[in-house]
Protein backbone atom coordinates (compact mmCIF):
# COMPACT_ATOMS: atom_id res chain seq x y z
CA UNK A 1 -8.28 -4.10 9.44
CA UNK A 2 -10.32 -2.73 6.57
CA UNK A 3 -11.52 0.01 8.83
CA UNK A 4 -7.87 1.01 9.10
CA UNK A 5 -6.90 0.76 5.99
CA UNK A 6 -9.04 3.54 4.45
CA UNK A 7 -7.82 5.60 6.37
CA UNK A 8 -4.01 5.50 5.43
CA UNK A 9 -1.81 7.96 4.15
CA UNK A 10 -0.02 6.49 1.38
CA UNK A 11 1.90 9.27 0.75
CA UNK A 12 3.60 9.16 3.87
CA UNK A 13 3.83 5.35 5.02
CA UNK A 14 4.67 4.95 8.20
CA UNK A 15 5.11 1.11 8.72
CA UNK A 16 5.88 0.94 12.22
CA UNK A 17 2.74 1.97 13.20
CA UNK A 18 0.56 -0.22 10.37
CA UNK A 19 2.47 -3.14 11.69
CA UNK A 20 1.50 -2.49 15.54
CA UNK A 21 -2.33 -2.08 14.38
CA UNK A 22 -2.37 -5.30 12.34
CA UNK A 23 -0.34 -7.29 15.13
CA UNK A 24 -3.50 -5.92 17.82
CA UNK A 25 -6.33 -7.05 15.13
CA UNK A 26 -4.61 -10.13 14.84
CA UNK A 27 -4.11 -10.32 18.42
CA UNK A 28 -0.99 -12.48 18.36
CA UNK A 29 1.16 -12.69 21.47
CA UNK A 30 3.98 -11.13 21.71
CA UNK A 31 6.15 -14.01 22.91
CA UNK A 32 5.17 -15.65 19.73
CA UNK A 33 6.45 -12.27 17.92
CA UNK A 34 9.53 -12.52 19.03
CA UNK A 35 10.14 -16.22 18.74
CA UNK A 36 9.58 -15.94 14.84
CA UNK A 37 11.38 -12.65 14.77
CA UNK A 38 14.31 -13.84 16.24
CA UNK A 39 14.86 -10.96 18.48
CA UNK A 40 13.69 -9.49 21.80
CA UNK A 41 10.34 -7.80 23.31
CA UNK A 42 11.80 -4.08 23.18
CA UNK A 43 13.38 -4.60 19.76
CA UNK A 44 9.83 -5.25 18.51
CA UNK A 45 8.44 -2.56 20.59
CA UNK A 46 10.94 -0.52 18.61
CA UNK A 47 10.13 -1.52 15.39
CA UNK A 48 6.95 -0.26 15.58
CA UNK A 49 7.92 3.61 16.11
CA UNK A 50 10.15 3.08 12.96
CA UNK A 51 8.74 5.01 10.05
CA UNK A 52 10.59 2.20 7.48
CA UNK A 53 12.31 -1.30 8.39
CA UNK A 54 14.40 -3.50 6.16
CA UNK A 55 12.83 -5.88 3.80
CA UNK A 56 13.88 -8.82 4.89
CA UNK A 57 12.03 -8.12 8.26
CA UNK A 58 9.17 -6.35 6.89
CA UNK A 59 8.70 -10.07 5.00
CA UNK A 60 8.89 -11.58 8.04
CA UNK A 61 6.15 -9.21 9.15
CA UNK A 62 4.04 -10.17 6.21
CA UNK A 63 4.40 -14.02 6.69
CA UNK A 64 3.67 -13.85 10.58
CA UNK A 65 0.62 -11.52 10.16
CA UNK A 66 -0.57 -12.72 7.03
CA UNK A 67 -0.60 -9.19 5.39
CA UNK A 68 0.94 -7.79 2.11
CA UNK A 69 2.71 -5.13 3.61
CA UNK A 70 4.35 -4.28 0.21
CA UNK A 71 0.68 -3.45 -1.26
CA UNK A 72 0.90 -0.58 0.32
CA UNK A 73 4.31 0.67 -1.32
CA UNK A 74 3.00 -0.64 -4.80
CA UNK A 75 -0.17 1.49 -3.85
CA UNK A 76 1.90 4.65 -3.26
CA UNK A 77 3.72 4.11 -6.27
CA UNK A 78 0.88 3.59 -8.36
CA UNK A 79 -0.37 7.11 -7.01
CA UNK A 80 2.33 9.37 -6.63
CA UNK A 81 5.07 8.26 -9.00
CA UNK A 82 6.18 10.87 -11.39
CA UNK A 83 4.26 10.41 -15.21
CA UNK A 84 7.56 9.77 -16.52
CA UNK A 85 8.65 7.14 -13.65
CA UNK A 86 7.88 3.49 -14.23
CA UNK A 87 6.26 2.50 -16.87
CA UNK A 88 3.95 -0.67 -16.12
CA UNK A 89 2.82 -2.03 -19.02
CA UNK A 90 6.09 -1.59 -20.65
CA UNK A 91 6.99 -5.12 -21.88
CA UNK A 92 8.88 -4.01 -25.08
CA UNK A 93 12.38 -4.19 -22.55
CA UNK A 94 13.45 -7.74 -22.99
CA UNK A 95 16.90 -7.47 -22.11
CA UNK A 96 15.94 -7.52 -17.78
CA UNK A 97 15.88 -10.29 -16.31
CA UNK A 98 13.18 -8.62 -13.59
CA UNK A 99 9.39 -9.13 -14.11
CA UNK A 100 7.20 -7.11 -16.71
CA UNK A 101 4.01 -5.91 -15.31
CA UNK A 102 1.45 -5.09 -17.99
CA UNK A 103 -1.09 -2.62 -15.59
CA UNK A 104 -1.51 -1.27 -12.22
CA UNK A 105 -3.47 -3.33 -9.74
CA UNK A 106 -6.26 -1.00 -8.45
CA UNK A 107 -7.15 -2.26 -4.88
CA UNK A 108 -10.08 -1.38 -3.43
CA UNK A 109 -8.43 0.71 -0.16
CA UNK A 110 -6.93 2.67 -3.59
CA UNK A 111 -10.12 3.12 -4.98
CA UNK A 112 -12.41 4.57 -2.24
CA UNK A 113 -9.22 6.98 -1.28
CA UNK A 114 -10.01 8.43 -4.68
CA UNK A 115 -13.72 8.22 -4.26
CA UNK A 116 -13.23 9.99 -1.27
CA UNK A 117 -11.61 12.72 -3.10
CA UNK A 118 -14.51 13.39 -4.64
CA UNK A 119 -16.93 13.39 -2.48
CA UNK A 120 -14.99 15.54 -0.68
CA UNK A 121 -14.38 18.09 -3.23
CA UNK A 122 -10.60 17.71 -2.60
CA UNK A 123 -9.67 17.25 -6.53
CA UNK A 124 -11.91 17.28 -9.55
CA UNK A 125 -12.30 14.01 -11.64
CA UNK A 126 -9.96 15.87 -14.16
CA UNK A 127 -7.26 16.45 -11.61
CA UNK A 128 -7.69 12.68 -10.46
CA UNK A 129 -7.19 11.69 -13.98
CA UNK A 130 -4.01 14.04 -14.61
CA UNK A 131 -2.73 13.54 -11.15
CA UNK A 132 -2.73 9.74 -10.57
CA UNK A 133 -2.73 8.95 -14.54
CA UNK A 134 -6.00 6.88 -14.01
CA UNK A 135 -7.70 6.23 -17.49
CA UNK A 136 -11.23 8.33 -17.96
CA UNK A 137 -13.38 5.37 -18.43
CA UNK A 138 -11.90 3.55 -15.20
CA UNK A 139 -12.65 6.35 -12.86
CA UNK A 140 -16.36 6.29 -14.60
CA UNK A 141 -16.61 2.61 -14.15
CA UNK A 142 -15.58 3.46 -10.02
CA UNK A 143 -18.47 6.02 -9.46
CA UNK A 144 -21.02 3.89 -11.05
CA UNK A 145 -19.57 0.60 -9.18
CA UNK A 146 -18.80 1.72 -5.94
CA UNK A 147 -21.06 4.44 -5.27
């Protein structure tokens, strides 16, 4: 799955087809699909030209193919939300009753899409760091890490 993975578009998620992919890696049958999906062999076929599906089934997804589909939102969020959009390690809110996250989870899919940026020439380590709002000394740490 790895193999697939580096090569997604997160700007543009289409889950239908990231669904079908994992379901052939993980080779499950798809009588056993549709048992735990409650639902028939076409409606599954379905899903899977569906750019976006509702939560509640794309957590059924995740449980029956053992896959965080909702990584892959978080990871679009953590590289194209706006600079003024949410604010992770905001914790000075109180009043919500919702979760705080203190930082952005950097996943390694996330980080060789950016690596591959740059060895591409497609942005400049200054445009990475203005664009996706990814600390100096992080994207540093990366290239010596990774490369």
């Amino acid at each position: 799955m790895i193999l697939y993975m580096e090569k997604i578009d997160y700007k543009n998620i289409h889950i239908g087809n990231l669904l079908k992919i994992r379901v052939e890696d993980s080779q499950i049958d798809i009588t056993r699909i549709c048992n735990f999906m409650k639902c028939t062999e076409k409606e599954i076929t379905d899903m899977y030209l569906e750019e976006d599906i509702p939560v509640n089934l794309l957590l059924k997804w995740s449980k029956l193919l053992e896959y965080d589909f909702f990584r892959l939102y978080s990871q679009h969020l953590i590289l194209y939300s706006p600079p003024s959009g949410i604010k992770y390690c905001d914790v000075t809110n109180n009043n919500s009753l919702l979760p705080q996250f203190r930082k952005n989870v950097y996943t390694i899919e996330i980080i060789n899409f950016i690596l591959e940026m740059l060895d591409k020439k497609i942005k400049t380590k200054a445009e990475i760091i203005n664009e996706y709002k990814i600390p100096k000394s992080t994207l540093h740490k990366w290239i010596f890490k990774y490369r």
